[in-house]
C-alpha atoms as a PDB file:
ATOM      1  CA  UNK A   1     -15.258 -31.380   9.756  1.00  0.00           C
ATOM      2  CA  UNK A   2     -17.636 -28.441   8.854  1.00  0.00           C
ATOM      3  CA  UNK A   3     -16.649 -25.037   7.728  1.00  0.00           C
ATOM      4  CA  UNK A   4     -17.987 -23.476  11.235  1.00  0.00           C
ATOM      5  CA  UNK A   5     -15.785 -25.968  13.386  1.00  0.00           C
ATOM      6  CA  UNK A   6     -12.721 -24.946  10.991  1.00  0.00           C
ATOM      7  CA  UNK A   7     -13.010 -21.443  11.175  1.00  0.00           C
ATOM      8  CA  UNK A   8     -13.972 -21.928  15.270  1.00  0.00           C
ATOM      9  CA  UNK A   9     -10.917 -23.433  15.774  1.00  0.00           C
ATOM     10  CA  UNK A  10      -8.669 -21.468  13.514  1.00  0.00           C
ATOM     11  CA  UNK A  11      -9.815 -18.221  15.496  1.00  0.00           C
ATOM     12  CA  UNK A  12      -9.046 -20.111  19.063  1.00  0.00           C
ATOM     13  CA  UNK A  13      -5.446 -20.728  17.527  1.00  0.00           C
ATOM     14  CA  UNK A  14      -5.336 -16.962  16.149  1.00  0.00           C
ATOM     15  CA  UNK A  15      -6.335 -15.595  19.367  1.00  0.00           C
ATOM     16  CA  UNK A  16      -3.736 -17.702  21.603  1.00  0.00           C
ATOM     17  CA  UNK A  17      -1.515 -15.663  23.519  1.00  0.00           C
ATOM     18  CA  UNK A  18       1.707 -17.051  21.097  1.00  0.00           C
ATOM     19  CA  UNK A  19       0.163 -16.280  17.971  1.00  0.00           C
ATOM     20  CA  UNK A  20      -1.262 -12.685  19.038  1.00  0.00           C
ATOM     21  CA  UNK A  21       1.600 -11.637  16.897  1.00  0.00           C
ATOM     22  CA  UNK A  22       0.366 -13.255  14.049  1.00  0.00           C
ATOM     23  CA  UNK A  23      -3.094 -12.205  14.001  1.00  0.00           C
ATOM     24  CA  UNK A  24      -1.658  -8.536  14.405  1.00  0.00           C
ATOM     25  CA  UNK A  25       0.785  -8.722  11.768  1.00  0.00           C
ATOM     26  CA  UNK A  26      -2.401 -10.205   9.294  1.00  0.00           C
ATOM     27  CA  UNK A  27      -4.014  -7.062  10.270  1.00  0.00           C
ATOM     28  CA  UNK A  28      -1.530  -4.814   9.679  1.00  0.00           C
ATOM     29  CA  UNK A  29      -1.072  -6.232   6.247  1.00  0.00           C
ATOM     30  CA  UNK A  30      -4.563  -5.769   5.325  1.00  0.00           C
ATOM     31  CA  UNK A  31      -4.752  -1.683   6.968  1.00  0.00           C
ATOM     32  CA  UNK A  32      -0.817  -1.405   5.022  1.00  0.00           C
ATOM     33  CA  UNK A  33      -2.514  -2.853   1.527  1.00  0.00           C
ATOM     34  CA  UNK A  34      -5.968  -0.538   1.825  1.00  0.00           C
ATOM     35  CA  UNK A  35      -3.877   2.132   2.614  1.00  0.00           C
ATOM     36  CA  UNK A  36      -1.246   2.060  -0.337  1.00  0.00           C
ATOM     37  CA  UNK A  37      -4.358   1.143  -2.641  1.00  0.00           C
ATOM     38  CA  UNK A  38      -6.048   4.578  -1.398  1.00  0.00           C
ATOM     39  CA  UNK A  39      -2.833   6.642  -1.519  1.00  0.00           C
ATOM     40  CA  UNK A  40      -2.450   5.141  -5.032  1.00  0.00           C
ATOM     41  CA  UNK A  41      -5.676   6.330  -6.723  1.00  0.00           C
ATOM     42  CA  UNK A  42      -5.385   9.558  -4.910  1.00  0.00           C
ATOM     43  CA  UNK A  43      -1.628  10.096  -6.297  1.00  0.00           C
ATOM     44  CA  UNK A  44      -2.839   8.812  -9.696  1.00  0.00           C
ATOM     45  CA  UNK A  45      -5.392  11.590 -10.050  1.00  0.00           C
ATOM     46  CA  UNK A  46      -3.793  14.140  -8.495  1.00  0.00           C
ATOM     47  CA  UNK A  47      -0.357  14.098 -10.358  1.00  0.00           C
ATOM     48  CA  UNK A  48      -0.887  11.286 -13.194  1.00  0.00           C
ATOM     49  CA  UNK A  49       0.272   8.061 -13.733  1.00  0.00           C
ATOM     50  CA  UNK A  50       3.642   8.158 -14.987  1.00  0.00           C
ATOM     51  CA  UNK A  51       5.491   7.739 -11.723  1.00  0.00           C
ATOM     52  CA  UNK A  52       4.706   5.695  -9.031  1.00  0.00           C
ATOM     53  CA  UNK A  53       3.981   8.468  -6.389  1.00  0.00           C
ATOM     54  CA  UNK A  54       1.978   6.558  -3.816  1.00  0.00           C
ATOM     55  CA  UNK A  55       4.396   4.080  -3.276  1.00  0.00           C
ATOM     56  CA  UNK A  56       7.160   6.513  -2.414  1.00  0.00           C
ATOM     57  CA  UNK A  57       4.829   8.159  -0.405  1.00  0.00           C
ATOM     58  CA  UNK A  58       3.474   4.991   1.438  1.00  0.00           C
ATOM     59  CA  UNK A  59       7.424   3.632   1.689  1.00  0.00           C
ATOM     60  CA  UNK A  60       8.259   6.814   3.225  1.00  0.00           C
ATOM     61  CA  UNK A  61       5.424   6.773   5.495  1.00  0.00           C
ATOM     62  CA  UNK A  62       5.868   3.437   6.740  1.00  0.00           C
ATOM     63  CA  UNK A  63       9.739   3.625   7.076  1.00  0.00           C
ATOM     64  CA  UNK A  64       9.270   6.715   9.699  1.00  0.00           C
ATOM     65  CA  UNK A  65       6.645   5.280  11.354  1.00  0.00           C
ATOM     66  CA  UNK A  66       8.359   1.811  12.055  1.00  0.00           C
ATOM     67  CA  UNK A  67      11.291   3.866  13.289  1.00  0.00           C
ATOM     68  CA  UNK A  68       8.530   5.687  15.448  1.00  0.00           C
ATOM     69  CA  UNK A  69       6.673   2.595  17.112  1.00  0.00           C
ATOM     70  CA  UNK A  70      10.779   0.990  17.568  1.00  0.00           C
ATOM     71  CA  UNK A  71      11.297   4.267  19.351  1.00  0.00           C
ATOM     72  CA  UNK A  72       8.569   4.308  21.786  1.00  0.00           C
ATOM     73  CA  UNK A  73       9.095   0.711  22.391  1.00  0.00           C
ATOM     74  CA  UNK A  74      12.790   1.110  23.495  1.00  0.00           C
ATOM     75  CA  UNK A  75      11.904   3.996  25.575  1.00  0.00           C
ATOM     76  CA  UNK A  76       9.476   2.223  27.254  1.00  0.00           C
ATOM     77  CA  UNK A  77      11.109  -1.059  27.610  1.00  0.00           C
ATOM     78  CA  UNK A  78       9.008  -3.177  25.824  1.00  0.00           C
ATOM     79  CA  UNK A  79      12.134  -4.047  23.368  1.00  0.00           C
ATOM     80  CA  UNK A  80      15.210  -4.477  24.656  1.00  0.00           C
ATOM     81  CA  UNK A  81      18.656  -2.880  22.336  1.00  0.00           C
ATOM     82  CA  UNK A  82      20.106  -6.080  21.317  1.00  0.00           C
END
């Protein structure tokens, strides 16, 4: 099996309506990791090194905006409370 056929059929899978989840979650880990890597040399030359800033920061960040996107999701009914 070639390397084109692989990849052909690993986006079909990807792009099935029961794995859109996964493909979204992939890249959400990829914009999450560029995103803490930025934050981290920007923290790192603004205030130094010797505490780990940008991950507060980027844990903070993410923790309200999860509770965000959960909010707007049970107000619109796309999740449901339980």
């Amino acid at each position: 099996m070639s390397a084109a056929w692989f990849l052909k059929d690993l986006l079909v899978i990807l792009l099935l309506p029961p794995a859109n989840g996964l493909l979204l979650i992939c890249l959400g880990g990829a914009a999450g990791t560029a995103a803490r890597y930025g934050v981290n040399l920007l923290a790192a030359s603004w205030l130094g090194p010797d505490f780990p800033f940008a991950t507060l920061a980027v844990n903070a960040l993410g923790s309200f905006l999860i509770g965000v996107v959960q909010q707007l999701a049970l107000d619109s009914a796309v999740l449901s409370e339980t």
